[in-house]
C-alpha atoms as a PDB file:
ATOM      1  CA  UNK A   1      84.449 100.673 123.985  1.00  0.00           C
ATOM      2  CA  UNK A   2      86.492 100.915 120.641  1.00  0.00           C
ATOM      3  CA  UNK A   3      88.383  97.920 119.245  1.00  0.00           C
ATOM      4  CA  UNK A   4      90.310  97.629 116.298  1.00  0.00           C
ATOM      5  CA  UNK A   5      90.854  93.906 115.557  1.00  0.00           C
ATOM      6  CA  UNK A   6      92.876  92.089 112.705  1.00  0.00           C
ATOM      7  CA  UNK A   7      93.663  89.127 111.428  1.00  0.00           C
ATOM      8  CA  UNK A   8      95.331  87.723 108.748  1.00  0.00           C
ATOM      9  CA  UNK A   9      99.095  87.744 109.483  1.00  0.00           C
ATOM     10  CA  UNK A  10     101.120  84.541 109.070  1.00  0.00           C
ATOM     11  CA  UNK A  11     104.155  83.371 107.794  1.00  0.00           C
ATOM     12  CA  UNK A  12     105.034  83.692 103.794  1.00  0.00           C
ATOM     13  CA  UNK A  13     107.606  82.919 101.334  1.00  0.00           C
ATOM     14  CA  UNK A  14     108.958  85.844  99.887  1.00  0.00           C
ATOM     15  CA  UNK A  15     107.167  86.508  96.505  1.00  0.00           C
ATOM     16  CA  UNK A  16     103.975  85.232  97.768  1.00  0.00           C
ATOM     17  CA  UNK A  17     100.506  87.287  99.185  1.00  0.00           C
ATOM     18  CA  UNK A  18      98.586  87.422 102.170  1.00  0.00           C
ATOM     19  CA  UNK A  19      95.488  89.514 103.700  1.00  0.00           C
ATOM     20  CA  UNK A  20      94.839  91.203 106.221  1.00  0.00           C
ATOM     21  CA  UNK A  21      91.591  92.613 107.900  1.00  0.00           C
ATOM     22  CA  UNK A  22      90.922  94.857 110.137  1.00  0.00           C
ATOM     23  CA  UNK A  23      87.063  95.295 111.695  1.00  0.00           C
ATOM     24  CA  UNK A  24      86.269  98.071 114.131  1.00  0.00           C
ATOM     25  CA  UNK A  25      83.942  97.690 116.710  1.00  0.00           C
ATOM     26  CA  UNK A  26      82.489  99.907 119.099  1.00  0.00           C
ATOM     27  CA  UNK A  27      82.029 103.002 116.708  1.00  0.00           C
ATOM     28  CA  UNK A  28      81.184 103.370 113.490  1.00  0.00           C
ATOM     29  CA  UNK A  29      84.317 104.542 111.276  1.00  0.00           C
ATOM     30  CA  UNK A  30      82.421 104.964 107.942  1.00  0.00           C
ATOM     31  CA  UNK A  31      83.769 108.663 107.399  1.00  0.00           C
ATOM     32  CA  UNK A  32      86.604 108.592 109.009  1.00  0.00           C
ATOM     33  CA  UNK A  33      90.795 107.969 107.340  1.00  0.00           C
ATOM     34  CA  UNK A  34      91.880 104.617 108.475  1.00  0.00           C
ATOM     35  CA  UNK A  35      94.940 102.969 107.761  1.00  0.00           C
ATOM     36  CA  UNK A  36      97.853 100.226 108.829  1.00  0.00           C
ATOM     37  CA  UNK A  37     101.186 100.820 110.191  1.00  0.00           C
ATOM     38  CA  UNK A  38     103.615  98.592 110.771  1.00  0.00           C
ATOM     39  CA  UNK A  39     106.726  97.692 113.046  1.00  0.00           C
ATOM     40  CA  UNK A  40     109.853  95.270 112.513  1.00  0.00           C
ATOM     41  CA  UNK A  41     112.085  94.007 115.369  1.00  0.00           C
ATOM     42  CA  UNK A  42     114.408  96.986 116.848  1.00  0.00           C
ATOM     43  CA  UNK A  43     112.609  99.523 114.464  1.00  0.00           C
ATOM     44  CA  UNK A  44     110.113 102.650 114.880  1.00  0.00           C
ATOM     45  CA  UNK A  45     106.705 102.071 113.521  1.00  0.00           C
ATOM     46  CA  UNK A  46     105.921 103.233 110.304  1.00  0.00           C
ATOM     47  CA  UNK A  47     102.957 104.282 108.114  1.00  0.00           C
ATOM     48  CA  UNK A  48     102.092 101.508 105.391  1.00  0.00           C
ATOM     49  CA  UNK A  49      99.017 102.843 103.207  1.00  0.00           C
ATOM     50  CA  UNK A  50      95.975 104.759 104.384  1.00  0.00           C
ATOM     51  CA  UNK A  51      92.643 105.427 102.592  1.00  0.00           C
ATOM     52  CA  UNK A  52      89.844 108.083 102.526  1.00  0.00           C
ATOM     53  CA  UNK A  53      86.277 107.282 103.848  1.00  0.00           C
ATOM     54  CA  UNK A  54      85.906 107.888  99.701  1.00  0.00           C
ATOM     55  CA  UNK A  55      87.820 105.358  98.829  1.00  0.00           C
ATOM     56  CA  UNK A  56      91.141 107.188  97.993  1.00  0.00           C
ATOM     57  CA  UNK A  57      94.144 105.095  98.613  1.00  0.00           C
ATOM     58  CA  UNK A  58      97.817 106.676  99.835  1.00  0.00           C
ATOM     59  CA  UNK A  59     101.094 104.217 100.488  1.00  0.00           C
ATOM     60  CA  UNK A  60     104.573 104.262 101.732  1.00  0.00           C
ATOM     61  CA  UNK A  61     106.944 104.329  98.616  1.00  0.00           C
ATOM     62  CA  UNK A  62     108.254 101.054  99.866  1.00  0.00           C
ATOM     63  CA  UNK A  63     105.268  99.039  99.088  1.00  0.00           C
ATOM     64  CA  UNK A  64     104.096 100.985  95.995  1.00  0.00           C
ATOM     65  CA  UNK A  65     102.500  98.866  93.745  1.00  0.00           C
ATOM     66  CA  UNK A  66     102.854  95.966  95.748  1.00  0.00           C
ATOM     67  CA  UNK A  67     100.388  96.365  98.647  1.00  0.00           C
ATOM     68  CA  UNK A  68      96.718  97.585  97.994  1.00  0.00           C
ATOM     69  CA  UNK A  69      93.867  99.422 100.880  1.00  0.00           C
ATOM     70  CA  UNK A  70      90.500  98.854 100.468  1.00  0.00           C
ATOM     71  CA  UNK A  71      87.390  99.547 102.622  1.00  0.00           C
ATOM     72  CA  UNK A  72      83.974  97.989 103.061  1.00  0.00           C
ATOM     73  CA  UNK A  73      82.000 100.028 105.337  1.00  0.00           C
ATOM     74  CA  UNK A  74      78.980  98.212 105.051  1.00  0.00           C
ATOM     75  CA  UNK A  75      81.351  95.817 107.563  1.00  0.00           C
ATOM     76  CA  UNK A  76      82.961  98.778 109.079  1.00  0.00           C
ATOM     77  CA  UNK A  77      86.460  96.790 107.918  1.00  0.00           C
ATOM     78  CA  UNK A  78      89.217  97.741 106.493  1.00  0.00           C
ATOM     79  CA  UNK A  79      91.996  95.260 104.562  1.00  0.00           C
ATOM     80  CA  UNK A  80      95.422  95.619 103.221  1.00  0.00           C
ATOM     81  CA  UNK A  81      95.950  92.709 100.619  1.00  0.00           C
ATOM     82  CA  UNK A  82      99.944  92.212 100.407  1.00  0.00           C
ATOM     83  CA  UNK A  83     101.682  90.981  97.636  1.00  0.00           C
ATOM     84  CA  UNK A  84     105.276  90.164  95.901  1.00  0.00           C
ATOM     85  CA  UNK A  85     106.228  90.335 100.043  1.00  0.00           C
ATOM     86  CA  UNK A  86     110.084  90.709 100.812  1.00  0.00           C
ATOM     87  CA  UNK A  87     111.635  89.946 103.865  1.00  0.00           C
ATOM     88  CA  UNK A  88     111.906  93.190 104.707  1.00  0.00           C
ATOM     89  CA  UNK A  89     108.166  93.774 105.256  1.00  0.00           C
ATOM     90  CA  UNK A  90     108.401  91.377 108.413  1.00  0.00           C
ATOM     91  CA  UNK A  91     106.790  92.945 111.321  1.00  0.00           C
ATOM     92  CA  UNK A  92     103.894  93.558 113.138  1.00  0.00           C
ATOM     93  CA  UNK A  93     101.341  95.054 111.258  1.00  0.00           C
ATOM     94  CA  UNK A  94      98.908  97.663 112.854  1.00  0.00           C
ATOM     95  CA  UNK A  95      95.409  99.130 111.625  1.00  0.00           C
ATOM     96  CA  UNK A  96      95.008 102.616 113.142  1.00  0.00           C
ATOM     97  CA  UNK A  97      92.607 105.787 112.711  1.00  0.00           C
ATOM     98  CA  UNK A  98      92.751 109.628 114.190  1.00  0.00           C
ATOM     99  CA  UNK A  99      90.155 110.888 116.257  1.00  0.00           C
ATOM    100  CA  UNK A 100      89.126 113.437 114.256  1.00  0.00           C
ATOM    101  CA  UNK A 101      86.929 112.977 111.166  1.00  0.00           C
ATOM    102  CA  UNK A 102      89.483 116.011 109.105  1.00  0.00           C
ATOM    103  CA  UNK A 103      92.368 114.012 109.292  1.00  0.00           C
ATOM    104  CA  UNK A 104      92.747 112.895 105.787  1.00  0.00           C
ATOM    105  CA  UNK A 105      94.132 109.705 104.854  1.00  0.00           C
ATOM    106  CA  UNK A 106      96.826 111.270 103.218  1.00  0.00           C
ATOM    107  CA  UNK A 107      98.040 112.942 106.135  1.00  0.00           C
ATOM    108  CA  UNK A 108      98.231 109.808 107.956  1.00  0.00           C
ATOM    109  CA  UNK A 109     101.622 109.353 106.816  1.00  0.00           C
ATOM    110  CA  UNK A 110     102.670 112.774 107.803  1.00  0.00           C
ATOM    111  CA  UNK A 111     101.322 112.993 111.063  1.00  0.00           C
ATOM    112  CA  UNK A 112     102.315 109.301 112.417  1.00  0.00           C
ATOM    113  CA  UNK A 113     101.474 106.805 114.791  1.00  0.00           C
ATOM    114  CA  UNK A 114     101.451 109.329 117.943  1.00  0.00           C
ATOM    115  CA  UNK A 115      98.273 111.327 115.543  1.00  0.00           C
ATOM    116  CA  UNK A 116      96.276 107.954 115.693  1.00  0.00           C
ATOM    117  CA  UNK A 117      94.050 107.509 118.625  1.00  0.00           C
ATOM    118  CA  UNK A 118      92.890 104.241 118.015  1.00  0.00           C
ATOM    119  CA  UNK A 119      94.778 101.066 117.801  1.00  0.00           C
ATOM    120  CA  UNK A 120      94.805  97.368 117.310  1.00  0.00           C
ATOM    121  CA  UNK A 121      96.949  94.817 118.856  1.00  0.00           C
ATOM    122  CA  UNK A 122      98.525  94.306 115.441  1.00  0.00           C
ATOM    123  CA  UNK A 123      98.993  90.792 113.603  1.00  0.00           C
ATOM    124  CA  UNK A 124     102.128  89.693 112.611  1.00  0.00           C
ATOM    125  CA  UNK A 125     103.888  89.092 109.244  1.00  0.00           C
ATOM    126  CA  UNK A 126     106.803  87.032 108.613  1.00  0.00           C
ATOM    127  CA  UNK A 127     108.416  86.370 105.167  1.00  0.00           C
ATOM    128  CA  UNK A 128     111.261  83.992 104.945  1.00  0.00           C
ATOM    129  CA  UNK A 129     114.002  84.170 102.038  1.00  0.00           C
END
């Protein structure tokens, strides 16, 4: 059985950083795209940042240069280190991967959450003003 579990969520002042991990267990996911969505209260959810069993990183414009994917598949995890955090990046945060080893991380944005097949139970993220 496949699980996708993070960690890391917690509440923030706005300006400040936090990390999050996600480790898969189950499968390996070595060579496949994974990345993070997220979803605020009364919103859709929506990609974040994705990145390439390579290494190669892709983001939402909105946290650009704030937020940063990285990989270590030695620990078959994946993390998404937040920081300058605004209180519009509260929500539930989501790691996610396709089922198919040819979906590129930089599709992940394009296709969406209904092209993931695997889930976590997300962690949430609050930032107060």
């Amino acid at each position: 059985q496949v699980q996708l579990v993070e960690s890391g969520g917690g509440l923030v002042q706005a300006g400040g950083s936090l990390r999050l991990s996600c480790a898969a267990h189950g499968r390996t996911f070595n060579n496949y795209a994974m990345g993070w969505f997220r979803q605020a209260p009364g919103k859709e959810r929506e990609f974040v940042a994705a990145i390439n069993w390579s290494g190669s990183t892709y983001y939402a414009d909105s946290v650009k240069g704030r937020f940063t994917v990285s990989r270590d598949n030695a620990k078959n995890t994946i993390y998404l280190q937040l920081n300058s955090l605004k209180p519009e990046d509260t929500a539930v945060y989501y790691c996610a991967a396709p089922d198919e080893i040819s979906v590129p991380a930089q599709a992940m944005g394009v296709i969406g959450p209904r092209g993931m097949a695997y889930w976590g139970e997300g962690t949430l993220v609050t930032v107060s003003s």
